[in-house]
C-alpha atoms as a PDB file:
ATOM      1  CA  UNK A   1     119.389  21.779  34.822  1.00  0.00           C
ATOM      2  CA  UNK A   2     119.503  18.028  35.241  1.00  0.00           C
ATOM      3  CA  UNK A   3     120.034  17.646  31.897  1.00  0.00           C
ATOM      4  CA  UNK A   4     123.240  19.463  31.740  1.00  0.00           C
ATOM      5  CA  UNK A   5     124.569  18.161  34.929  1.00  0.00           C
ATOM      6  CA  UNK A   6     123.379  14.349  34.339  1.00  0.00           C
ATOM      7  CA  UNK A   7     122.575  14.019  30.641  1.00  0.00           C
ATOM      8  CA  UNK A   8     120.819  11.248  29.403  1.00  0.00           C
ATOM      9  CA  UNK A   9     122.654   8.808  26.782  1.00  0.00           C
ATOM     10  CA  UNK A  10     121.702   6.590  24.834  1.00  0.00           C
ATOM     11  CA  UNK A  11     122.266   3.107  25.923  1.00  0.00           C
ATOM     12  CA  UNK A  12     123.526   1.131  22.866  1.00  0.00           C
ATOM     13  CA  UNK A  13     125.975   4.296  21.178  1.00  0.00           C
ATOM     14  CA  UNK A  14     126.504   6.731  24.479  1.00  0.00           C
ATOM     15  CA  UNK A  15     126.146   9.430  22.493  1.00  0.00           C
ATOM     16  CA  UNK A  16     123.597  12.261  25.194  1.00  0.00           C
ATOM     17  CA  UNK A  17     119.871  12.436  24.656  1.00  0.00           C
ATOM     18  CA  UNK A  18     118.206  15.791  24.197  1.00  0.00           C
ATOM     19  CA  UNK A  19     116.230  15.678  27.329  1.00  0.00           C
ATOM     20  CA  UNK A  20     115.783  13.030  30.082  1.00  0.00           C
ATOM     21  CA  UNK A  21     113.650  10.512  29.230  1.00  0.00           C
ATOM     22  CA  UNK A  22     114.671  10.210  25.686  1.00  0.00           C
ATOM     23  CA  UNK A  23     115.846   6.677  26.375  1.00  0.00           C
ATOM     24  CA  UNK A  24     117.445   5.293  23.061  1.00  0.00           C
ATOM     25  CA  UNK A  25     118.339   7.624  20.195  1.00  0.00           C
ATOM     26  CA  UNK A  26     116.348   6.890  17.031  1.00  0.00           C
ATOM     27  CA  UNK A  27     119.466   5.469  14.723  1.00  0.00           C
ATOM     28  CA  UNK A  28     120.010   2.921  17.385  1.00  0.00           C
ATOM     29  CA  UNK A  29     116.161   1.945  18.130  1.00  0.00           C
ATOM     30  CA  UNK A  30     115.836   1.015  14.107  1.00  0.00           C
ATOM     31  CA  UNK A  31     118.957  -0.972  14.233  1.00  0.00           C
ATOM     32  CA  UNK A  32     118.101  -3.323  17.348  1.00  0.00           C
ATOM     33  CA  UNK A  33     117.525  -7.094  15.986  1.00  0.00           C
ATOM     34  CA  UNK A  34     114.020  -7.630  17.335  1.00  0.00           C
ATOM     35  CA  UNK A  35     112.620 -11.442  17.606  1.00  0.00           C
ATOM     36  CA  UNK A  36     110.340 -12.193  14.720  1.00  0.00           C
ATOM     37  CA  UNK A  37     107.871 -14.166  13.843  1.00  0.00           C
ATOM     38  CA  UNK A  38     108.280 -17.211  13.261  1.00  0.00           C
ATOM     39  CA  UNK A  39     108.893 -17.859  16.908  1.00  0.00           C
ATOM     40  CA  UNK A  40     109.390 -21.238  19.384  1.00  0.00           C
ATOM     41  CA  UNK A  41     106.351 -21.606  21.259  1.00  0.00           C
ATOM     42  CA  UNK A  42     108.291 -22.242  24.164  1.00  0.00           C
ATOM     43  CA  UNK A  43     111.017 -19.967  24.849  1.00  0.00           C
ATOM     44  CA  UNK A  44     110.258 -17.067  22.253  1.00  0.00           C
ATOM     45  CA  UNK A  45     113.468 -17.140  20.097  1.00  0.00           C
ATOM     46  CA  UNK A  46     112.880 -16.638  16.589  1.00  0.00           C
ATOM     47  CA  UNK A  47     113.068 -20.078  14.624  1.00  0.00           C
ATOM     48  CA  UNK A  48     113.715 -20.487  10.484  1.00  0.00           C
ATOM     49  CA  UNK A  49     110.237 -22.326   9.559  1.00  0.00           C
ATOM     50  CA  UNK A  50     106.322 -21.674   9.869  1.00  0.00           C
ATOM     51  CA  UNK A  51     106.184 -25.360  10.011  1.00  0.00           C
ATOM     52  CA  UNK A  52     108.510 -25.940  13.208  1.00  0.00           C
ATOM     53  CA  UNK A  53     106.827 -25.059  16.534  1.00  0.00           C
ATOM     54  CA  UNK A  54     109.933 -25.937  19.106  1.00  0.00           C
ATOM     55  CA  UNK A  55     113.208 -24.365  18.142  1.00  0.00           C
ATOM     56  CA  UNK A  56     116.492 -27.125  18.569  1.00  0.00           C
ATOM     57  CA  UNK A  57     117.269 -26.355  22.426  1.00  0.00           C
ATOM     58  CA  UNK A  58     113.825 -27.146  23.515  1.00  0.00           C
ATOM     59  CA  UNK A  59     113.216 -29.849  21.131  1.00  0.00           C
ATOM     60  CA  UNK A  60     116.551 -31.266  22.897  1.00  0.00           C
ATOM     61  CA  UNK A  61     116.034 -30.488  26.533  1.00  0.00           C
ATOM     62  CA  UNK A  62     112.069 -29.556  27.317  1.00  0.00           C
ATOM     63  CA  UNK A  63     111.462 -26.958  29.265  1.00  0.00           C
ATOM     64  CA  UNK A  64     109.429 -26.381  32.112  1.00  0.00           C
ATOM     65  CA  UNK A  65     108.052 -22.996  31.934  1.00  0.00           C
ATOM     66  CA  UNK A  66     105.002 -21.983  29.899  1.00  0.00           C
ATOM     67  CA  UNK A  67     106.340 -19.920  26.906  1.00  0.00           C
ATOM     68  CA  UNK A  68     108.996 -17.093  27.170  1.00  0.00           C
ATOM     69  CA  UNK A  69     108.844 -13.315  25.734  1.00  0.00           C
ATOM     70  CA  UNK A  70     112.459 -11.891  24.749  1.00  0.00           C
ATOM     71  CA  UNK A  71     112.308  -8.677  22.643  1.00  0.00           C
ATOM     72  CA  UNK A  72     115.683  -8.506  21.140  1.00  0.00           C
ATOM     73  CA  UNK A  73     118.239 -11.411  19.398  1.00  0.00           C
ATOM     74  CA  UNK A  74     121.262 -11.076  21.376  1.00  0.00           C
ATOM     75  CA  UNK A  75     123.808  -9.138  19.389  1.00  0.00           C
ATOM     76  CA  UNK A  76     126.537  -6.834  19.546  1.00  0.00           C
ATOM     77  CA  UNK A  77     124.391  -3.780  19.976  1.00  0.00           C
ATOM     78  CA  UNK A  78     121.983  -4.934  22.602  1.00  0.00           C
ATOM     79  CA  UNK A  79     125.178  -7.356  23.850  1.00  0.00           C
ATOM     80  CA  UNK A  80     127.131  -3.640  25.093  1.00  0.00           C
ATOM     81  CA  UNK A  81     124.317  -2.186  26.694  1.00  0.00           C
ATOM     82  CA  UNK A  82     123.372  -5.411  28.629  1.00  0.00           C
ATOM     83  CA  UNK A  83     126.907  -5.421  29.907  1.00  0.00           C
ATOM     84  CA  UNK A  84     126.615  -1.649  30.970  1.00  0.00           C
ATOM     85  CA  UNK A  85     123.448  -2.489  32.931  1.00  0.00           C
ATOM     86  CA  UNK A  86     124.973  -5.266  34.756  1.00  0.00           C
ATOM     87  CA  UNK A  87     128.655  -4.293  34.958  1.00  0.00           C
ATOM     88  CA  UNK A  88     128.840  -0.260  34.795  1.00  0.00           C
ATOM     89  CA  UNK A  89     125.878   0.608  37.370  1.00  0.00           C
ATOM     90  CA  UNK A  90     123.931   1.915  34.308  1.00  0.00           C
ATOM     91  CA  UNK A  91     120.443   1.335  36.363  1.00  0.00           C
ATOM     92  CA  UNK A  92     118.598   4.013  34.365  1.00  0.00           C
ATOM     93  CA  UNK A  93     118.987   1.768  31.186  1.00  0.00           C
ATOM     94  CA  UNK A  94     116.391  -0.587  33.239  1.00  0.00           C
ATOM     95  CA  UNK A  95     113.701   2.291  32.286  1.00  0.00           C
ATOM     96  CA  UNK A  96     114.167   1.655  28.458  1.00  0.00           C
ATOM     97  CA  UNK A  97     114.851  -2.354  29.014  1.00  0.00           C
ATOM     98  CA  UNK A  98     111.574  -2.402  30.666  1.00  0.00           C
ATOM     99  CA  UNK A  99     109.759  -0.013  28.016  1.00  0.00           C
ATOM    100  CA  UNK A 100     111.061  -2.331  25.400  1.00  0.00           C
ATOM    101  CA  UNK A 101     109.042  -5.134  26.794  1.00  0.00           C
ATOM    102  CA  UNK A 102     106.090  -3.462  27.650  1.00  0.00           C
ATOM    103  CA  UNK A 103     105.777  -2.192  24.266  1.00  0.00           C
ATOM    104  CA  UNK A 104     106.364  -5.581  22.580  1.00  0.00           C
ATOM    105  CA  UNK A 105     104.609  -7.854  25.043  1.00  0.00           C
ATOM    106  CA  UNK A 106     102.034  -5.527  27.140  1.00  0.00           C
ATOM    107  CA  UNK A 107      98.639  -7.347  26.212  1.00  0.00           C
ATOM    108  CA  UNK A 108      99.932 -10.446  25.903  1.00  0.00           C
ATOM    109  CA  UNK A 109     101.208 -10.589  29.288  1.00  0.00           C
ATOM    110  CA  UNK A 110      98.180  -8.839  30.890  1.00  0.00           C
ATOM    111  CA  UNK A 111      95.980 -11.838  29.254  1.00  0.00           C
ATOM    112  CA  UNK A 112      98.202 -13.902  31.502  1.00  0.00           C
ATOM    113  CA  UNK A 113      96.192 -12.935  34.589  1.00  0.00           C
ATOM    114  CA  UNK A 114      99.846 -12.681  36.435  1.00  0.00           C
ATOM    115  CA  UNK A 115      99.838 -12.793  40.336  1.00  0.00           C
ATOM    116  CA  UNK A 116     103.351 -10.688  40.241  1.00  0.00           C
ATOM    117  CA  UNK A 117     106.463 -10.338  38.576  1.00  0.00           C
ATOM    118  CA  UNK A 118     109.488 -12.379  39.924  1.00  0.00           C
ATOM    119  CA  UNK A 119     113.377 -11.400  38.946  1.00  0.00           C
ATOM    120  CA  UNK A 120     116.247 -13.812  38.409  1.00  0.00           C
ATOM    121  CA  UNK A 121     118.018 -13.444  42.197  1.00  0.00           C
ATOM    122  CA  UNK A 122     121.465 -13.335  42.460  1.00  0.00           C
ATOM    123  CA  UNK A 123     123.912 -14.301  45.274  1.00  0.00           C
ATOM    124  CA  UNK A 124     123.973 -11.606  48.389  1.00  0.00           C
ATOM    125  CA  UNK A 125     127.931 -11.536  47.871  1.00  0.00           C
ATOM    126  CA  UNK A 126     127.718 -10.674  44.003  1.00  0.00           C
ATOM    127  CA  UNK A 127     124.504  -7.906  44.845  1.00  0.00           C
ATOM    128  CA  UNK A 128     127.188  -6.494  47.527  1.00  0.00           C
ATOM    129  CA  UNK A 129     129.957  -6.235  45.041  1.00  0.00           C
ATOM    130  CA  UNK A 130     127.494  -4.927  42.621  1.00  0.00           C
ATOM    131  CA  UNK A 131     125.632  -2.888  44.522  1.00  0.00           C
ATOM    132  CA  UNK A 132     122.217  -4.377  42.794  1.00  0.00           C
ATOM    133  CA  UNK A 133     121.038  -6.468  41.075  1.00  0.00           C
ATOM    134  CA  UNK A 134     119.768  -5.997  37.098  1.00  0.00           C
ATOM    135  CA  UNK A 135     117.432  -8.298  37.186  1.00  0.00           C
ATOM    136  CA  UNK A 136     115.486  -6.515  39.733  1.00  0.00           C
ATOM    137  CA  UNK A 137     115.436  -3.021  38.531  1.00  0.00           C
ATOM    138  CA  UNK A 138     114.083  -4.679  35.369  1.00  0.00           C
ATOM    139  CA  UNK A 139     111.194  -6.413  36.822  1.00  0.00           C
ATOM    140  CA  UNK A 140     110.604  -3.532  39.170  1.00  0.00           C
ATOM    141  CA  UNK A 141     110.209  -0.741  36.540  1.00  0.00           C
ATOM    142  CA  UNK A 142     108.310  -3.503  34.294  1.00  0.00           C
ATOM    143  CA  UNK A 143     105.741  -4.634  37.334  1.00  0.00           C
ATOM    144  CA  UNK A 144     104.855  -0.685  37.264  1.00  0.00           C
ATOM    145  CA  UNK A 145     104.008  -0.300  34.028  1.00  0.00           C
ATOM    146  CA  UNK A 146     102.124  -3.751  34.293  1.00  0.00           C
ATOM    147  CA  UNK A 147     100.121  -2.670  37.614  1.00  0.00           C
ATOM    148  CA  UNK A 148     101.810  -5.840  39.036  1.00  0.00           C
ATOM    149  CA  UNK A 149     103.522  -6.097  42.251  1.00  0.00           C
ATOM    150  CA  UNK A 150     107.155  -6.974  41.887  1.00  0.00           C
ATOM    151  CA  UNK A 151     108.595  -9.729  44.809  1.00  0.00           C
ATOM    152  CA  UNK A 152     111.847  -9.217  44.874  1.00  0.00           C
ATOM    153  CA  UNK A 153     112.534 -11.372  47.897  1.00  0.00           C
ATOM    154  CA  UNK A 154     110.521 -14.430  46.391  1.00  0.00           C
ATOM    155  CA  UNK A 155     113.372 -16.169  45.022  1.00  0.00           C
ATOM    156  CA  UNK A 156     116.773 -16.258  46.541  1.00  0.00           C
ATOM    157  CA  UNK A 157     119.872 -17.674  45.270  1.00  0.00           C
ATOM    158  CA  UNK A 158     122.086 -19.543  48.358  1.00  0.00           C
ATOM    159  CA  UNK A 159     124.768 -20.678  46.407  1.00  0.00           C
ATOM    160  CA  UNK A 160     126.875 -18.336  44.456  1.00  0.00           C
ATOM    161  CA  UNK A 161     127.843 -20.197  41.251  1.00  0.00           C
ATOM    162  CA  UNK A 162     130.483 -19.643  38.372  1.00  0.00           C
ATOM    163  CA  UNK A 163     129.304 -17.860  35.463  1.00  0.00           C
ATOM    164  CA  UNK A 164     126.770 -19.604  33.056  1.00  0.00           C
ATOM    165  CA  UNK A 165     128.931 -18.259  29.849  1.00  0.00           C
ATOM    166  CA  UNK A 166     132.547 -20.488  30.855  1.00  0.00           C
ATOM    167  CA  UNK A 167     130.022 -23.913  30.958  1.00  0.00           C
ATOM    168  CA  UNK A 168     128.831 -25.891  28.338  1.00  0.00           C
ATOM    169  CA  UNK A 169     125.027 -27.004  28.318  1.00  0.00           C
ATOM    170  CA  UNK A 170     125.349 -29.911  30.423  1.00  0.00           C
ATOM    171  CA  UNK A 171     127.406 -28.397  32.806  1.00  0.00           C
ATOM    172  CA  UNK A 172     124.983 -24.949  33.019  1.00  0.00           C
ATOM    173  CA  UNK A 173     122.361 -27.515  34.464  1.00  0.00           C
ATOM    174  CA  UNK A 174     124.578 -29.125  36.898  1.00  0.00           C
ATOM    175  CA  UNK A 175     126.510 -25.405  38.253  1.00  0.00           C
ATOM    176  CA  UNK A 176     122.821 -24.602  39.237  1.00  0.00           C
ATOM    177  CA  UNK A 177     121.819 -27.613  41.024  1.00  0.00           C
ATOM    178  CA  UNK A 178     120.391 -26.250  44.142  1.00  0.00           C
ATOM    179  CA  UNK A 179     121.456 -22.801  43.641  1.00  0.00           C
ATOM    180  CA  UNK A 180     118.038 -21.148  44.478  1.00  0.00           C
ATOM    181  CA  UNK A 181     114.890 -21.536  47.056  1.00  0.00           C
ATOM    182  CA  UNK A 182     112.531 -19.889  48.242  1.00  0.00           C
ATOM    183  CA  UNK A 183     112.719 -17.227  50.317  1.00  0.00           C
ATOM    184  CA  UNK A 184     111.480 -16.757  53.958  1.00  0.00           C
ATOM    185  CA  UNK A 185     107.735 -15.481  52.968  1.00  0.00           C
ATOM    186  CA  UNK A 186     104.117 -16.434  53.620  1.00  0.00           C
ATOM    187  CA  UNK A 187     103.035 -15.118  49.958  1.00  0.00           C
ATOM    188  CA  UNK A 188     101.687 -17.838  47.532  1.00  0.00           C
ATOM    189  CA  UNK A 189     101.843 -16.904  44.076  1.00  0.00           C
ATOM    190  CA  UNK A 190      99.869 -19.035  41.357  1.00  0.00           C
ATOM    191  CA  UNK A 191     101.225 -17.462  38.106  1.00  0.00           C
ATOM    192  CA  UNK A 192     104.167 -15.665  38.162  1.00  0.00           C
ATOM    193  CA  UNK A 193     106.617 -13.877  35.631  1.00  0.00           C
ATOM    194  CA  UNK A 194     110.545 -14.849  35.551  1.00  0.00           C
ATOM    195  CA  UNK A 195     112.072 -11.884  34.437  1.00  0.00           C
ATOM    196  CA  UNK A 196     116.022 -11.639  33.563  1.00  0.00           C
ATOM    197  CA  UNK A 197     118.028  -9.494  31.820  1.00  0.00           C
ATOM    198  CA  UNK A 198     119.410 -12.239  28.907  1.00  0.00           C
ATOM    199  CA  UNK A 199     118.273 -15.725  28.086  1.00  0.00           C
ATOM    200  CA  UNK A 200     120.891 -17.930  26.920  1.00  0.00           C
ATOM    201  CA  UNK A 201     120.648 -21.782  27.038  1.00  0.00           C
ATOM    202  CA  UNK A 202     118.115 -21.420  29.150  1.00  0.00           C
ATOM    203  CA  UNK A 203     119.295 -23.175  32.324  1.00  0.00           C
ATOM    204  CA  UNK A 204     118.328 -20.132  34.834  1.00  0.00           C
ATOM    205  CA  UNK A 205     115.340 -19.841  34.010  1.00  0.00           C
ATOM    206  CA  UNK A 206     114.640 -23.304  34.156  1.00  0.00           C
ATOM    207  CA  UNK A 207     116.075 -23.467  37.565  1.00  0.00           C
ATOM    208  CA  UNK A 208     114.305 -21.005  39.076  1.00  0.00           C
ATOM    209  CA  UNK A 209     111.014 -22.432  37.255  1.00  0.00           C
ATOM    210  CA  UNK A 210     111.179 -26.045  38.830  1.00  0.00           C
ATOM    211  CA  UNK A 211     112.137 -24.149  42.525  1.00  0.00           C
ATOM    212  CA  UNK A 212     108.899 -22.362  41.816  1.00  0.00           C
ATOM    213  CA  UNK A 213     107.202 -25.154  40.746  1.00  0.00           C
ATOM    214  CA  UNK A 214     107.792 -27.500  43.612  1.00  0.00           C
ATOM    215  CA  UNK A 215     106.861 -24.457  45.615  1.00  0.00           C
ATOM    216  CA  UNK A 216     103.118 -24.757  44.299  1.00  0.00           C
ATOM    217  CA  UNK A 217     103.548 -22.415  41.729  1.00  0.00           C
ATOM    218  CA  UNK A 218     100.762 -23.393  38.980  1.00  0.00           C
ATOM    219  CA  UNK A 219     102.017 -21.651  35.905  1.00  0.00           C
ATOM    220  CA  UNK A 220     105.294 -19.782  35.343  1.00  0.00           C
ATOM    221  CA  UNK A 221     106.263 -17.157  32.384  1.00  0.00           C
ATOM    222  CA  UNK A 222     109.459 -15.396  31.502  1.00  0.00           C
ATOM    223  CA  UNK A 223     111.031 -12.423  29.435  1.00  0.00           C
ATOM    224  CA  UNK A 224     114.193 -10.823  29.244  1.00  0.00           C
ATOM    225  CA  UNK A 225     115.656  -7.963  26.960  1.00  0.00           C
ATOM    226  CA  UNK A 226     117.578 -10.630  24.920  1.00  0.00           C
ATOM    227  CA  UNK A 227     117.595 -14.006  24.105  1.00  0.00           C
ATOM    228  CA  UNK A 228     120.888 -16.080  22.640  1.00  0.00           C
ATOM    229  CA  UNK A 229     120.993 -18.785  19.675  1.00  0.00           C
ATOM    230  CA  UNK A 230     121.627 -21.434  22.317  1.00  0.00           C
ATOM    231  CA  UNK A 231     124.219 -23.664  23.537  1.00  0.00           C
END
């Protein structure tokens, strides 16, 4: 009955699923640009030599988080359903976002000996107008599958700044000087995993991973669906 009422649809064509659950229909799942191998060591994105270990951006600005793991190369297909989750109140496409992750990066991460999943916060004004935020159902559905506990609160972001995509590198840095802290809790976390729904230039993440670090954070980890070419 659900399914007729509320059927599921695929999140990168919209064409409706055969039963709930289905997540992505198989055309779609074979044409996704997944990172490959060879990969920066640092943030994950997939680099053009076995001999290189950094790729350009973090050659150019070093980063201060461990390594990164992004499953797919930001393009248009993944680009539409990543607005859809964040834009469109598509929160069920967090279920297959998360999946996609846990499939690629599952062991990996659980060698990681994580004390909890952290997501990207965003401003209480924009999660108002939103009505959530992406970053959260992400980490929440991917913490479950993990056996992880998901700390939502962790993280807070007190200024609400322009969008990342209108800046250019420098200015990405600068827009989120201060922007996050963290939040009123008595939890310390050693190791912890950033999670976000798109890695760009990489200037979020390495906000929130200095915050964290000055915190007493020891180690800290990211992944998102997607990761960009750079600046």
């Amino acid at each position: 009955m659900l399914d007729l009422i509320y059927p599921q649809r695929c999140p990168i064509c919209s064409e409706v699923q055969p039963y709930q659950g289905a997540g992505v229909c198989g055309r779609c799942l074979k044409k996704l640009k997944r990172v490959k191998e060879p990969c920066c060591l640092k943030c994950g994105k997939t680099i053009t030599s076995d001999e290189e270990e950094y790729c350009q951006d973090c050659l150019m600005i070093p980063k201060s988080f461990q390594r990164g793991y992004p499953v797919f190369e930001y393009e248009e297909r993944i680009k539409g359903a990543l607005h859809d989750f964040k834009y469109k109140n598509q929160r069920s496409f967090a279920d297959f976002f998360a999946e996609c992750i846990y499939q690629r990066y599952s062991s990996r991460l659980k060698r990681l000996c994580l004390d909890g999943l952290v997501p990207v916060p965003v401003h209480p004004r924009k999660k108002r107008s939103r009505g959530y935020n992406q970053a959260e159902l992400l980490a929440k559905e991917l913490a479950a599958r993990l056996g992880l506990v998901c700390y939502s609160d962790y993280l807070v972001r007190q200024i609400n700044t322009a969008p990342q995509m209108e800046l250019n590198d420098i200015s990405r840095m600068k827009n989120l000087k201060n922007a996050f802290k963290i939040g009123e809790n008595k939890i310390k976390l050693k190791k912890v995993l950033l999670v976000d729904d798109i890695y760009t230039s990489g200037a979020t993440i390495e906000a929130c991973t200095r915050v964290l670090l000055s915190a007493g954070v020891e180690k800290v980890y990211y992944t998102s669906v997607a990761i960009g070419k750079g600046f």
